[in-house]
N, C-alpha and C. Protein backbone atom coordinates (compact mmCIF):
# COMPACT_ATOMS: atom_id res chain seq x y z
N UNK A 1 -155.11 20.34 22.40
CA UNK A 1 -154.24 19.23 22.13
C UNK A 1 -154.51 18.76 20.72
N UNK A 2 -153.35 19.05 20.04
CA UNK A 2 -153.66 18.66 18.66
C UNK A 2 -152.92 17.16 18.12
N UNK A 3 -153.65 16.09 18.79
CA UNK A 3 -153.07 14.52 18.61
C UNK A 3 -153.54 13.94 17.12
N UNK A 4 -152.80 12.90 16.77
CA UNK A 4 -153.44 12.39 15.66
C UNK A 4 -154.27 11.43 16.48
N UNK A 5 -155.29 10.93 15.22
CA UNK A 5 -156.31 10.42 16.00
C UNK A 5 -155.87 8.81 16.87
N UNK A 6 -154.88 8.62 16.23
CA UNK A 6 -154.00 6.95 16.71
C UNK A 6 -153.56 7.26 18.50
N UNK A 7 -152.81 8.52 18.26
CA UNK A 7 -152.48 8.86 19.34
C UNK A 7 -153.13 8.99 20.56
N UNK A 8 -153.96 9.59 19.96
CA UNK A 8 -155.71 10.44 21.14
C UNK A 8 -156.43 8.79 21.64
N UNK A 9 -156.27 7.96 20.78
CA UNK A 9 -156.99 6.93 21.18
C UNK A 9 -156.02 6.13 22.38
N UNK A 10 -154.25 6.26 22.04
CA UNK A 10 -154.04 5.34 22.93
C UNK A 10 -153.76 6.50 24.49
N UNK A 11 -154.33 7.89 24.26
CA UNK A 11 -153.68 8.18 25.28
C UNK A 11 -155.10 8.05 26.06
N UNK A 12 -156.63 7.77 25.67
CA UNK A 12 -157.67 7.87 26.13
C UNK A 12 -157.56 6.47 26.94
N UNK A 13 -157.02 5.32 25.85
CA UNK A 13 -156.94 4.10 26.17
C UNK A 13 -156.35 3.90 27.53
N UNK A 14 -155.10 4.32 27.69
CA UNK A 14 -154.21 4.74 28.76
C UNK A 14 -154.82 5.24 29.79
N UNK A 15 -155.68 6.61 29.87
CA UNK A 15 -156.42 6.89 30.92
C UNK A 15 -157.48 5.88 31.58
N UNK A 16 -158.11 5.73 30.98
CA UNK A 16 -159.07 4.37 31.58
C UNK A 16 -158.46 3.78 31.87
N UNK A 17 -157.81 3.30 31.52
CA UNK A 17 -156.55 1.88 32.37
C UNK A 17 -156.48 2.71 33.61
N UNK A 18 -155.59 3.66 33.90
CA UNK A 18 -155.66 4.18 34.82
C UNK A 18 -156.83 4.76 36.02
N UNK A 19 -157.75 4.84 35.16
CA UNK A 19 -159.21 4.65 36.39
C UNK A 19 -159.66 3.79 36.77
N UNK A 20 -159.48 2.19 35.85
CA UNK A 20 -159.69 1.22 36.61
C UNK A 20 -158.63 1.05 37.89
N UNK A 21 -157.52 1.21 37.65
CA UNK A 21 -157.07 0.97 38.47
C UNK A 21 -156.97 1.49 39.84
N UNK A 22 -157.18 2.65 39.56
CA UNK A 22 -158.14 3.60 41.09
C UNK A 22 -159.32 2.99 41.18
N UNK A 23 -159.86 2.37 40.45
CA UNK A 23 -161.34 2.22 40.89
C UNK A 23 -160.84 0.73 41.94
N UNK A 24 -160.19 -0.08 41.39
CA UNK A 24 -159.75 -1.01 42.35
C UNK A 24 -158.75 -0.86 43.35
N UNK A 25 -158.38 -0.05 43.87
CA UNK A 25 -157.87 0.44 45.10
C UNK A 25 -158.82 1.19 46.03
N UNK A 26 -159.97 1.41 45.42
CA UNK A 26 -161.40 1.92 46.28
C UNK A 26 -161.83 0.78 46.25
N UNK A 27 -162.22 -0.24 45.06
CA UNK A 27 -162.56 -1.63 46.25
C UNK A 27 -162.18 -2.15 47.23
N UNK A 28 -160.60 -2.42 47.00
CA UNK A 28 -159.72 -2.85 47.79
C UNK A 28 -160.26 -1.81 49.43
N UNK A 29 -160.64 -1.18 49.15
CA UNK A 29 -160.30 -0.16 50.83
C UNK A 29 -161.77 -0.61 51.03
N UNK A 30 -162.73 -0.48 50.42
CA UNK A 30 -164.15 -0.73 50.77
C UNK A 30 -164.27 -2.35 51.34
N UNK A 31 -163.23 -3.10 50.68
CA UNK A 31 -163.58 -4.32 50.73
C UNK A 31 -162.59 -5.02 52.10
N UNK A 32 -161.64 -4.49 52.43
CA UNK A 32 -161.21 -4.59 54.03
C UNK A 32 -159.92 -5.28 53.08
N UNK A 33 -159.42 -5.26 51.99
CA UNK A 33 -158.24 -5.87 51.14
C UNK A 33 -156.91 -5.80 52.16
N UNK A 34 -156.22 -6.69 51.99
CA UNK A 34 -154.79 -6.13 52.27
C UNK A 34 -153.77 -5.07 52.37
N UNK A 35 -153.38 -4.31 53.00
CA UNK A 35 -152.70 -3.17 53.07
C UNK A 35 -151.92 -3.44 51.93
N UNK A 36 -151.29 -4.59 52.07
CA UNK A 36 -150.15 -4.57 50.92
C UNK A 36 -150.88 -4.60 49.41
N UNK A 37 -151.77 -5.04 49.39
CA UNK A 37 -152.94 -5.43 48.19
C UNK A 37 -152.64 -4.07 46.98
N UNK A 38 -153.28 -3.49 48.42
CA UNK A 38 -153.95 -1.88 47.87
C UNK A 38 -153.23 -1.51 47.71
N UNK A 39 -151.84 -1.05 48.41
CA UNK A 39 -150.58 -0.44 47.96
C UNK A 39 -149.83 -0.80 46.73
N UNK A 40 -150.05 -1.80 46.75
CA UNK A 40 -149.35 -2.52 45.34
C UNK A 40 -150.30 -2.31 44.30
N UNK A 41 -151.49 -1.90 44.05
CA UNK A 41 -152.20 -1.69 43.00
C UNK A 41 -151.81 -0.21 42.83
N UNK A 42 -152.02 0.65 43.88
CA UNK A 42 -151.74 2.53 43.94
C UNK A 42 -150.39 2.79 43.08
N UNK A 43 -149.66 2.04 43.76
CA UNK A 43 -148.04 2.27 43.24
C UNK A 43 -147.92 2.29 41.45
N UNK A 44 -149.41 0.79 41.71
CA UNK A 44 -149.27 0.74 39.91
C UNK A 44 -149.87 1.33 39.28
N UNK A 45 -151.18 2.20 39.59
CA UNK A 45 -151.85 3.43 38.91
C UNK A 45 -150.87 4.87 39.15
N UNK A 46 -150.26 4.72 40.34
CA UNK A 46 -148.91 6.33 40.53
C UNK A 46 -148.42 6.24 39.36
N UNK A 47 -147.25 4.71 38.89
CA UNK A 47 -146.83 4.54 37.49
C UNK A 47 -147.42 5.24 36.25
N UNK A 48 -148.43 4.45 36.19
CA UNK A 48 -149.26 4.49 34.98
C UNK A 48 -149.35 6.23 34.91
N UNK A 49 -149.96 6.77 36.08
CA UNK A 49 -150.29 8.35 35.69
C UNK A 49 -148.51 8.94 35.51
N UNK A 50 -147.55 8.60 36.12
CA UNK A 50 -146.52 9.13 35.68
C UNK A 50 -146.26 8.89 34.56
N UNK A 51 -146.14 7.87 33.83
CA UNK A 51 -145.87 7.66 32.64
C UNK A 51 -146.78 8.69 31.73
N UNK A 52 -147.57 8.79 32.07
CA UNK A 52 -149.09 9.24 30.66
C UNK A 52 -148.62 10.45 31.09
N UNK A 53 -148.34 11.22 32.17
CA UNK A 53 -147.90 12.30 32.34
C UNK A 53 -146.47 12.96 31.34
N UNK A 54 -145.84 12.17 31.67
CA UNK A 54 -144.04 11.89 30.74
C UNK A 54 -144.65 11.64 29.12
N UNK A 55 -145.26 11.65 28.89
CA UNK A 55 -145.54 11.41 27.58
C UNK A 55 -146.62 12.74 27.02
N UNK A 56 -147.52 13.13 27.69
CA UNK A 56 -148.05 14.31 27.24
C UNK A 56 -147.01 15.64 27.91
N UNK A 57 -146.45 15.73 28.73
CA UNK A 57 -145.29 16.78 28.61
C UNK A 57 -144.06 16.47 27.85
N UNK A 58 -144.22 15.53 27.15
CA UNK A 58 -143.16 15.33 25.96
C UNK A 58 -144.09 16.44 24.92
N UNK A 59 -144.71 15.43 24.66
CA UNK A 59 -145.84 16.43 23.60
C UNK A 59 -146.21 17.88 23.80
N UNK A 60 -145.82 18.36 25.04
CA UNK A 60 -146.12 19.76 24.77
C UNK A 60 -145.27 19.93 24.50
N UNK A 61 -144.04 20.12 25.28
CA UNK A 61 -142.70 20.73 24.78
C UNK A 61 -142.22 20.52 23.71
N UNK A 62 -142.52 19.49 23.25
CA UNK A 62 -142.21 19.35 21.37
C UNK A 62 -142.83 20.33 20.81
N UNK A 63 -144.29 19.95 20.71
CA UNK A 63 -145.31 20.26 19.59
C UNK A 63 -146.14 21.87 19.61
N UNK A 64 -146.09 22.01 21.66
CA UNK A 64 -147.18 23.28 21.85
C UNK A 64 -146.01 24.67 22.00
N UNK A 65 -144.87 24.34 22.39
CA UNK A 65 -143.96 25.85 23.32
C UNK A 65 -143.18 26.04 21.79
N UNK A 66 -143.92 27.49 21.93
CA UNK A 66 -142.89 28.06 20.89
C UNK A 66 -141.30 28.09 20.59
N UNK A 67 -141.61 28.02 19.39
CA UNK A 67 -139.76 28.01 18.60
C UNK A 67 -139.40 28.67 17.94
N UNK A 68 -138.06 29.41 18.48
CA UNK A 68 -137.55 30.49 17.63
C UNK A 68 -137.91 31.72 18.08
N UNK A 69 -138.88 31.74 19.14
CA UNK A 69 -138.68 32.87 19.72
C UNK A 69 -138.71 33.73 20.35
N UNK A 70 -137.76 32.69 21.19
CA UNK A 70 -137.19 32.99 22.68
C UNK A 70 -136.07 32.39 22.75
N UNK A 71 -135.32 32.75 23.38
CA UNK A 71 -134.14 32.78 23.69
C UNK A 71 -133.71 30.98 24.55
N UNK A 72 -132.46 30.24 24.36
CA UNK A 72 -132.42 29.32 24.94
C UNK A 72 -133.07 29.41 26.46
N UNK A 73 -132.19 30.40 26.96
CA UNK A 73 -132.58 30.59 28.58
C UNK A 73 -134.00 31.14 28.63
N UNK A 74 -135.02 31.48 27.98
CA UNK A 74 -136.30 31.66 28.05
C UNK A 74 -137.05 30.24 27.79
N UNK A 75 -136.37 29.44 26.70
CA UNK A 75 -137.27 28.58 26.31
C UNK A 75 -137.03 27.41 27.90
N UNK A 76 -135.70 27.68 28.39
CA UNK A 76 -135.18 26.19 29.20
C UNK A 76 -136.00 26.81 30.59
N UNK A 77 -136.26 28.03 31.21
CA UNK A 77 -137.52 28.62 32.18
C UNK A 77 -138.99 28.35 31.78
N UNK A 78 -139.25 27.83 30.51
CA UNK A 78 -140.29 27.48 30.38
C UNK A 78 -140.82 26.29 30.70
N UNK A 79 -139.43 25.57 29.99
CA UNK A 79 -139.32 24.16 30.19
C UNK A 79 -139.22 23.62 31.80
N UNK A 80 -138.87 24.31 32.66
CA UNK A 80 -138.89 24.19 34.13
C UNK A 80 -139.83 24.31 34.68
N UNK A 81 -140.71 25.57 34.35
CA UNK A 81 -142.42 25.92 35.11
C UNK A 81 -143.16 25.02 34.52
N UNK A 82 -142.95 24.46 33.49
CA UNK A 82 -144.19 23.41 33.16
C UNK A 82 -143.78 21.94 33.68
N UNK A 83 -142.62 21.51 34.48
CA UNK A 83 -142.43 20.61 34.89
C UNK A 83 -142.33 21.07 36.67
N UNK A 84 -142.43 22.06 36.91
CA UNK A 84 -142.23 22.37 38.25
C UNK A 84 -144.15 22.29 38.18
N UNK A 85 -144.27 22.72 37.83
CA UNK A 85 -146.13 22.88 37.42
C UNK A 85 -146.39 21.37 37.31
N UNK A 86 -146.59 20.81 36.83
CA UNK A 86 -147.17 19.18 37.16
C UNK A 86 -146.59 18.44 37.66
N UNK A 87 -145.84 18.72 38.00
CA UNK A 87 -145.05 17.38 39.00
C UNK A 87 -144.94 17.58 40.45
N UNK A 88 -145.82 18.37 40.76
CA UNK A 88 -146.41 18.61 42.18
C UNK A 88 -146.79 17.62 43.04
């Protein structure tokens, strides 16, 4: 991953956000929390990793999948397995 360093920081920044927020949905379950509590925090770390997800498969397909040479219909099969591939 070749980020500038502005970038690398907010996408690191971004991840931690996102582990706290798993980390408090394991309190929440340890701590006998509200069903709705916990769900409503999950939903908001699901977000968060979708988003950070949508944003580094922006960045590949921009910056990493070759250009020029391959063919539209090669490049748009590429563009499919790497979104059929993480969005599992």
């Amino acid at each position: 991953m070749s980020h500038l360093s502005r970038e690398k920081l907010d996408l690191v920044t971004r991840t931690k956000k996102v582990i706290g927020q798993l980390e408090s949905v394991l309190r929440g379950l340890n701590d006998d929390e509200q069903c709705a509590d916990v769900l409503q925090r999950l939903a908001a770390a699901r977000g968060a990793i979708n988003s950070l997800m949508g944003e580094l498969l922006e960045d590949h397909i921009r910056n990493h999948m070759p250009r020029n040479s391959k063919s539209s219909e090669e490049a748009a099969n590429d563009v499919i397995e790497i979104v059929r591939t993480y969005l599992k």
